[in-house]
Protein backbone atom coordinates (compact mmCIF):
# COMPACT_ATOMS: atom_id res chain seq x y z
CA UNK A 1 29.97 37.50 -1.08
CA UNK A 2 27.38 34.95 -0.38
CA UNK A 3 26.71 31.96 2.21
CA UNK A 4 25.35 29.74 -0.91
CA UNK A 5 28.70 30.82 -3.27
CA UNK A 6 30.66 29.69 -0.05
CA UNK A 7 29.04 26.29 0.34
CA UNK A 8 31.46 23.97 0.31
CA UNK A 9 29.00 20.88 -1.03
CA UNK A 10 27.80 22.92 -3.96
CA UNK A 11 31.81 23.79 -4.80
CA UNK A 12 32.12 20.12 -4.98
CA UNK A 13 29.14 19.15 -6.84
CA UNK A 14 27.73 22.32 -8.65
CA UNK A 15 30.51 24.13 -10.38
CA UNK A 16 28.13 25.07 -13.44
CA UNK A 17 25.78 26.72 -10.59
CA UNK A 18 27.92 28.54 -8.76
CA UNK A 19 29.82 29.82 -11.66
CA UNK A 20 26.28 31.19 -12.99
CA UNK A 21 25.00 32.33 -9.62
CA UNK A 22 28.06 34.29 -9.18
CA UNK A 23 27.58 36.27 -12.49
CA UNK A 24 24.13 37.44 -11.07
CA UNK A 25 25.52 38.39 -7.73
CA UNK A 26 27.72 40.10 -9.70
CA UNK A 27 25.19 42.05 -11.45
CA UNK A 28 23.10 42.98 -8.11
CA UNK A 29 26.57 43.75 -5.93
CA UNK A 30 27.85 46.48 -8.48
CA UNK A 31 26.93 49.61 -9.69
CA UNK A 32 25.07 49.55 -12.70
CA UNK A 33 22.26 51.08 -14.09
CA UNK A 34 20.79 51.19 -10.25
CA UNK A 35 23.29 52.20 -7.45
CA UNK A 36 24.34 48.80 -5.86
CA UNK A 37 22.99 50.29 -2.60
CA UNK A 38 19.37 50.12 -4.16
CA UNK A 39 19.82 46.71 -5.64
CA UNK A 40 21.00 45.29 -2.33
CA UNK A 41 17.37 47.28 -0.53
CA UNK A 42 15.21 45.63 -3.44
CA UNK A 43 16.68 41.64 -2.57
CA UNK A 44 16.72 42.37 1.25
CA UNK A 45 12.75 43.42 0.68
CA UNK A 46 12.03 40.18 -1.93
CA UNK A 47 13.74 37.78 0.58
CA UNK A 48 11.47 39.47 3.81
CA UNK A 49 8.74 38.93 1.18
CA UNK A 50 9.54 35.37 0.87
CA UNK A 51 10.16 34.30 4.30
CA UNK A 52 14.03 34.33 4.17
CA UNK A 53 14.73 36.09 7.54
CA UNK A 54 18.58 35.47 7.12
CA UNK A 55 18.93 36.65 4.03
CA UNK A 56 16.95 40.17 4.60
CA UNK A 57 18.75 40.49 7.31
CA UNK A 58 22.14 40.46 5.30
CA UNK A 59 20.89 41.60 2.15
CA UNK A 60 19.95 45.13 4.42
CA UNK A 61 23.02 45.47 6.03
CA UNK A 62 25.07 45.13 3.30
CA UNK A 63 22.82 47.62 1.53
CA UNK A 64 23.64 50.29 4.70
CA UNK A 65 27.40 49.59 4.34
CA UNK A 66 26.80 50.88 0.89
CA UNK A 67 25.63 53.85 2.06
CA UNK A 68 22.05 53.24 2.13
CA UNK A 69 20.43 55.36 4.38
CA UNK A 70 17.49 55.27 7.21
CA UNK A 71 15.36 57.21 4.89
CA UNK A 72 15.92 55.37 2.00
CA UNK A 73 15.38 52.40 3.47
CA UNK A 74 11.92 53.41 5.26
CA UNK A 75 10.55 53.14 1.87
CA UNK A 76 10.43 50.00 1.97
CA UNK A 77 8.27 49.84 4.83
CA UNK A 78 6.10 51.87 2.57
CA UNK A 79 6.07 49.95 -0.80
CA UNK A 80 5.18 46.90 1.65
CA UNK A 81 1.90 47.70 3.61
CA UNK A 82 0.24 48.69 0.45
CA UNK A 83 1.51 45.85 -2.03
CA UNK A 84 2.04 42.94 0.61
CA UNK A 85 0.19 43.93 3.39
CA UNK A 86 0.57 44.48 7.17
CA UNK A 87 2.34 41.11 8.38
CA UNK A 88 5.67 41.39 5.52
CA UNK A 89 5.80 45.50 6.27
CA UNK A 90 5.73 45.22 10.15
CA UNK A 91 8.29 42.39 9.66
CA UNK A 92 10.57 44.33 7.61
CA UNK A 93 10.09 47.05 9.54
CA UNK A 94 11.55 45.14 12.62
CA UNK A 95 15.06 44.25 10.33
CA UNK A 96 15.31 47.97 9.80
CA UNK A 97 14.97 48.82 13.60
CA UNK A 98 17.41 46.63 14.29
CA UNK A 99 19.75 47.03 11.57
CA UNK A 100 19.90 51.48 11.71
CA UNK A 101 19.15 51.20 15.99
CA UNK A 102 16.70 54.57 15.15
CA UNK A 103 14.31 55.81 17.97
CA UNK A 104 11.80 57.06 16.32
CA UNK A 105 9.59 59.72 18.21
CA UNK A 106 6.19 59.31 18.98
CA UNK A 107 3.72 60.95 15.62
CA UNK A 108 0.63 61.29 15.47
CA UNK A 109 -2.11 59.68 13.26
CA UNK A 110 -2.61 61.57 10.00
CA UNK A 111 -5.48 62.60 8.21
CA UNK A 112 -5.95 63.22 4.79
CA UNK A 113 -9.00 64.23 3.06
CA UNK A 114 -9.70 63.27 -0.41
CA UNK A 115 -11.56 65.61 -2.92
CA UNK A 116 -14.47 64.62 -4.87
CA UNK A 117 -13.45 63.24 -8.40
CA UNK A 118 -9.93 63.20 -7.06
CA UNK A 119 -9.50 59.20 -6.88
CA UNK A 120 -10.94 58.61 -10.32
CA UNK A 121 -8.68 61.35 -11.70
CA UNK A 122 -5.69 59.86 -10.04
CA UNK A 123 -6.44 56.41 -11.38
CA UNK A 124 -7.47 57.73 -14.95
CA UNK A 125 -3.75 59.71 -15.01
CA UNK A 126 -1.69 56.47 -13.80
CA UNK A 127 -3.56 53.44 -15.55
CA UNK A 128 -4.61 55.39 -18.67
CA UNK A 129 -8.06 53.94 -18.49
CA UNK A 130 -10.12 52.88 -15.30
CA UNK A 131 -9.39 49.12 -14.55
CA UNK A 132 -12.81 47.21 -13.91
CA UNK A 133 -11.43 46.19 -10.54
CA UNK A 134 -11.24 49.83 -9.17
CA UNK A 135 -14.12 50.79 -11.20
CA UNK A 136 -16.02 48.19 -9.31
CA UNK A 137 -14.25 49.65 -5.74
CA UNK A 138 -15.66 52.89 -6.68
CA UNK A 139 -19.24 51.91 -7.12
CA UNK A 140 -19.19 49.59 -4.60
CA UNK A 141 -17.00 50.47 -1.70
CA UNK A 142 -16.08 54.10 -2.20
CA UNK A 143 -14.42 54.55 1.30
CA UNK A 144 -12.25 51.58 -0.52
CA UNK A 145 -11.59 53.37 -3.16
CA UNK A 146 -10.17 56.52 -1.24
CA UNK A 147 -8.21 53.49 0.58
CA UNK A 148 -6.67 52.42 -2.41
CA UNK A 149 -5.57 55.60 -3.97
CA UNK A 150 -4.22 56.96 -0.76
CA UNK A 151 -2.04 53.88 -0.49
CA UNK A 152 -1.16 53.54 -4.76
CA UNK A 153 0.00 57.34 -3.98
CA UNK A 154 1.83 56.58 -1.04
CA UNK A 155 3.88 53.35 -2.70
CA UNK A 156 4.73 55.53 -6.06
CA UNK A 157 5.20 59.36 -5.35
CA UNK A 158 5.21 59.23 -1.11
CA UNK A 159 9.32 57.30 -0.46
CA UNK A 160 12.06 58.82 -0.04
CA UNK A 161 13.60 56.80 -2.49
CA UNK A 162 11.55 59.04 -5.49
CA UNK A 163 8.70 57.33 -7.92
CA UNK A 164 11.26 55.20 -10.06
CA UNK A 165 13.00 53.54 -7.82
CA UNK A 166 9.89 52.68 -5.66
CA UNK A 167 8.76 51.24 -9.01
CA UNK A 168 11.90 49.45 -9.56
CA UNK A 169 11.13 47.93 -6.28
CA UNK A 170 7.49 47.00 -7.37
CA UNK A 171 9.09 44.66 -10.19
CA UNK A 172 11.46 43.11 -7.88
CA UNK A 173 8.65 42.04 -5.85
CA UNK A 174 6.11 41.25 -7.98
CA UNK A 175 8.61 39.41 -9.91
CA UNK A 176 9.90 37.24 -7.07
CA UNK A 177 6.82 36.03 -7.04
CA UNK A 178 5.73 35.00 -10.16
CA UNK A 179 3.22 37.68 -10.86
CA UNK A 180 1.17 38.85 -14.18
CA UNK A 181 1.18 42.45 -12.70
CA UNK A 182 4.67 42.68 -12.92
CA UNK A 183 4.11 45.04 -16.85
CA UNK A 184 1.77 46.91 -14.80
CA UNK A 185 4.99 48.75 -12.54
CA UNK A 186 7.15 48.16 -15.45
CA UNK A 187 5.04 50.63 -17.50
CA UNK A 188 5.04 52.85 -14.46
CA UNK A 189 8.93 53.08 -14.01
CA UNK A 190 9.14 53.49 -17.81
CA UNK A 191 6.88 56.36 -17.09
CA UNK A 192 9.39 57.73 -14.49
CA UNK A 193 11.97 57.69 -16.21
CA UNK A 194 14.10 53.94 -16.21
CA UNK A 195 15.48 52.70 -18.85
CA UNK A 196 15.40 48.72 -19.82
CA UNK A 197 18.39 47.77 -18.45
CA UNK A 198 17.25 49.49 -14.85
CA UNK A 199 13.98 47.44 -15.26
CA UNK A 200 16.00 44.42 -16.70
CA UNK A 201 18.59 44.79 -13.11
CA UNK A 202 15.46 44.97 -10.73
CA UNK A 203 14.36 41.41 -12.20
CA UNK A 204 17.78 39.80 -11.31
CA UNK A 205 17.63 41.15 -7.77
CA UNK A 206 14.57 39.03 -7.60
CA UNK A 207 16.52 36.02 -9.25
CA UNK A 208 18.23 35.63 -6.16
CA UNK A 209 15.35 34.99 -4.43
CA UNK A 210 13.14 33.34 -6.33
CA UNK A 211 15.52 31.86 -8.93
CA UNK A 212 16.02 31.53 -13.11
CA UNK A 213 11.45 31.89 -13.43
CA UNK A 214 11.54 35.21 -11.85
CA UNK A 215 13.99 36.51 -14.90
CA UNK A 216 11.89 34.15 -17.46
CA UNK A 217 8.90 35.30 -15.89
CA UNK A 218 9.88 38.89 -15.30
CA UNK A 219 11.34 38.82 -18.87
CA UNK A 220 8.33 37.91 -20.67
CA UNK A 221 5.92 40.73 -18.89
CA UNK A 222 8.60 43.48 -20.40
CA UNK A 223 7.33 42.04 -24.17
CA UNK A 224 3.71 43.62 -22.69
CA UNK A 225 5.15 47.15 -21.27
């Protein structure tokens, strides 16, 4: 079930922790409100976030004996270049090579061309109101801007995994690591349709990376949705 629920010294010494840890393992290794599949995706991505090779490792190949497939997976890949950047995407990128042995065939660059007005729009319809830190990426680095909204449309309406559970996987890893922004994808799965307890499952999967302040911190950003 897990390597730290098997640990012999923390059977001996940690009864009270174990016998909480397992009730969140249970929570992320069922079906619920997500599929566990998807559950088992969002801790494999929060533990490549954090550094935890072994534990991405395991956490994706239990989520493929699930059923999880290639495709589903891949979004990952996706959610990660644009919210954690090239070095955590191109590292879980290698887990999923490895894990779904895929040869993928040789594709070309793509290009996209973005309309005039068409950024702004796009960030008026998602945020509600223009954040001052794109506002200022528009004025001041408008290539930048057309950067950003590529990748924002990409992460949220571009996986194969569909707009709320890409979302989902937004809270997980904003949550296992501690962040304010977490409300910000909250709001957004809301918008796609999750329900609390969804949101409130995606926030334990990051519990088991980041421990108890990812729910308390997690938690306290769903007052804010």
């Amino acid at each position: 079930m897990s390597p730290l629920l098997d640990s012999n010294v923390l059977r001996t010494i940690a009864p009270y922790t174990l016998a909480g840890y397992s009730r969140w393992r249970q929570i992320v290794n069922t079906d619920g409100a997500i599929p566990a599949r998807i559950k088992a995706l969002y801790v494999a991505v929060a533990a490549n976030t954090k550094g935890y090779r072994e534990m991405a490792e395991r956490e994706l190949a239990r989520a493929h004996q699930l059923g999880l497939t290639y495709e589903e997976a891949s979004s990952a890949g996706i959610i990660l270049s644009s919210c954690r950047g090239e070095g955590a995407a191109l590292r879980f990128l290698t887990l999923l090579d490895a894990e779904y042995q895929v040869v993928s065939a040789a594709a070309a660059m793509p290009v996209i061309e973005v309309e005039e007005g068409q950024v702004e729009q796009n960030f008026l319809n998602y945020f509600g109101a223009m954040p001052p830190s794109l506002g200022k990426l528009i004025d001041l680095l408008p290539v930048g801007s057309e950067a950003y909204y590529l990748m924002r449309e990409g992460t949220i309406n571009g996986t194969p995994l569909g707009a709320k559970y890409s979302e989902l996987m937004l809270v997980t890893i904003l949550a296992a690591d501690y962040s304010d922004w977490t409300n910000v994808h909250m709001k957004g799965a809301k918008t796609a349709g999750a329900t609390d307890t969804e949101i409130a499952e995606s926030l334990v999967c990051a519990v088991l990376t980041s421990g108890l302040s990812a729910w308390v911190v997690g938690a306290s950003q769903m007052d804010k949705m």
